[in-house]
C-alpha atoms as a PDB file:
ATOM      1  CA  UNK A   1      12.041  31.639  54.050  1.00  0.00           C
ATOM      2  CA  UNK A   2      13.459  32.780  50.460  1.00  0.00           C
ATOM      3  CA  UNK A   3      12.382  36.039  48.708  1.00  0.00           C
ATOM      4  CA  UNK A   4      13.382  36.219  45.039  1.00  0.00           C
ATOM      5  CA  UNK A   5      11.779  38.141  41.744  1.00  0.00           C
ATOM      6  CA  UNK A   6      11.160  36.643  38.962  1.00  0.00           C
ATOM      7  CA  UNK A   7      10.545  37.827  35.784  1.00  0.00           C
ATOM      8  CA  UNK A   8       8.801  35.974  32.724  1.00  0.00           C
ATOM      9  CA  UNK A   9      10.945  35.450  29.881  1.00  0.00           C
ATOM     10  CA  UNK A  10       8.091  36.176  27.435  1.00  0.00           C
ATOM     11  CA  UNK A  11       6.231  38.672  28.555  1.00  0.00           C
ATOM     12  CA  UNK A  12       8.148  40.893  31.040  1.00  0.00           C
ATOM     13  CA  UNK A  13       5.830  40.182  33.825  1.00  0.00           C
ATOM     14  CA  UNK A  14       7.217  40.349  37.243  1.00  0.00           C
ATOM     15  CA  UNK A  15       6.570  38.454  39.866  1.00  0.00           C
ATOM     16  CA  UNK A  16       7.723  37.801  43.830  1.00  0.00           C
ATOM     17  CA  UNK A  17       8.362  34.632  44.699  1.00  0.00           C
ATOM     18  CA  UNK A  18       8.367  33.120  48.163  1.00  0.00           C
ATOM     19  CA  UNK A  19       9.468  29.602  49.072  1.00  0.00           C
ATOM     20  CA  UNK A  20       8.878  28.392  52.542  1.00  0.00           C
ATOM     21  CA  UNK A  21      11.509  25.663  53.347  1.00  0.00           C
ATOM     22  CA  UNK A  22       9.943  24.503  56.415  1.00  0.00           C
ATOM     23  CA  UNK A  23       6.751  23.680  54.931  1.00  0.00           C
ATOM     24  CA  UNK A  24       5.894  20.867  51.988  1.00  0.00           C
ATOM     25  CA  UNK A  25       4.067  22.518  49.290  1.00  0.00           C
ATOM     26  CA  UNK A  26       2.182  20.436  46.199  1.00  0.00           C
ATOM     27  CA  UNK A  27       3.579  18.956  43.065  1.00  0.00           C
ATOM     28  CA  UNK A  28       2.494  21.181  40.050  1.00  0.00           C
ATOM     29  CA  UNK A  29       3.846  24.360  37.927  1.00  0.00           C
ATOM     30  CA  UNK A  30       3.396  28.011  37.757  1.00  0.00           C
ATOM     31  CA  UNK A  31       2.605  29.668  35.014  1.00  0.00           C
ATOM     32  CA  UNK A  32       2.824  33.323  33.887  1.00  0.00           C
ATOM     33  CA  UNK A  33      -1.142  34.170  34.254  1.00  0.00           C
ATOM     34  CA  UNK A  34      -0.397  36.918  31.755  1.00  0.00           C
ATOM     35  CA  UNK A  35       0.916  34.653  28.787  1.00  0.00           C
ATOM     36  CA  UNK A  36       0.698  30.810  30.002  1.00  0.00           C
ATOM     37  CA  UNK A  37       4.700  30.467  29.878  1.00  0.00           C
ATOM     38  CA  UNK A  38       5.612  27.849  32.679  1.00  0.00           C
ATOM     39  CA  UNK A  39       7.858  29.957  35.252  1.00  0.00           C
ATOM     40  CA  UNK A  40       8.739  26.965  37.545  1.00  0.00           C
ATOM     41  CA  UNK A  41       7.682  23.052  38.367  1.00  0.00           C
ATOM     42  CA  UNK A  42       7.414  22.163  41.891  1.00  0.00           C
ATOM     43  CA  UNK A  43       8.295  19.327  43.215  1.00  0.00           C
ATOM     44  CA  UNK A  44       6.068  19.573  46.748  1.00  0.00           C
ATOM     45  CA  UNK A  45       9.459  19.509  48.953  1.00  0.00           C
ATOM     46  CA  UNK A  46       8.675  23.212  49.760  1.00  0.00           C
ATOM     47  CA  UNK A  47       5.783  25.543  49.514  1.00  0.00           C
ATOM     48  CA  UNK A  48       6.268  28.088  46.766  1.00  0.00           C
ATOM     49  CA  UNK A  49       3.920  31.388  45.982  1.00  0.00           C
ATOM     50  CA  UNK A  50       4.216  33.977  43.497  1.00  0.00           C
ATOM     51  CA  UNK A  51       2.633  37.155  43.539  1.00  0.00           C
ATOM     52  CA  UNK A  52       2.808  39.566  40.747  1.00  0.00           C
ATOM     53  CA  UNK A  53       4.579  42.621  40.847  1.00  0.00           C
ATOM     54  CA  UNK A  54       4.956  44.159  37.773  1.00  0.00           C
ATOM     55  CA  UNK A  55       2.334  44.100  34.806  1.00  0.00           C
ATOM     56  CA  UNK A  56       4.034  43.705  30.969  1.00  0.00           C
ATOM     57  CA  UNK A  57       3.815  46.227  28.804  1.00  0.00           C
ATOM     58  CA  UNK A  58       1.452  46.323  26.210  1.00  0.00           C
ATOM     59  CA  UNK A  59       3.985  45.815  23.205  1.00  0.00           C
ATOM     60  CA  UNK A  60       5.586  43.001  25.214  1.00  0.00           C
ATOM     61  CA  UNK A  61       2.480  41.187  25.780  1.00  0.00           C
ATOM     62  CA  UNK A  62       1.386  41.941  22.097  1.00  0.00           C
ATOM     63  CA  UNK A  63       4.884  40.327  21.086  1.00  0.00           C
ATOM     64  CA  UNK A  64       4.762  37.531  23.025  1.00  0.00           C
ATOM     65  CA  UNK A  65       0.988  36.760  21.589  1.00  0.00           C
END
């Protein structure tokens, strides 16, 4: 297992991200749920799961709107 954070380049929004190497995950993306940017694509070889962490600000999320 791999712990990272993430954080979206738009918006601020943090996020955990988890990748389980001994599992396959699905084909797909992630996107911010905040602002719709597309943090990562999977390609199913592993399972993946974000969880956020940290909420954007208000003027951030304005800004990126």
């Amino acid at each position: 297992m791999k712990k990272s954070d993430v954080i979206c380049s738009q918006c601020g929004a943090g996020f955990r991200r988890i990748e389980l190497t001994s599992q396959a995950g699905t084909p797909g993306q992630y996107r911010c749920p905040t602002c719709q940017t597309v943090l990562e694509t999977f390609d199913g070889r592993h399972m993946v799961a974000y969880r956020l962490t940290v909420q954007p600000s208000v003027q951030t999320l304005h800004d990126a709107l």
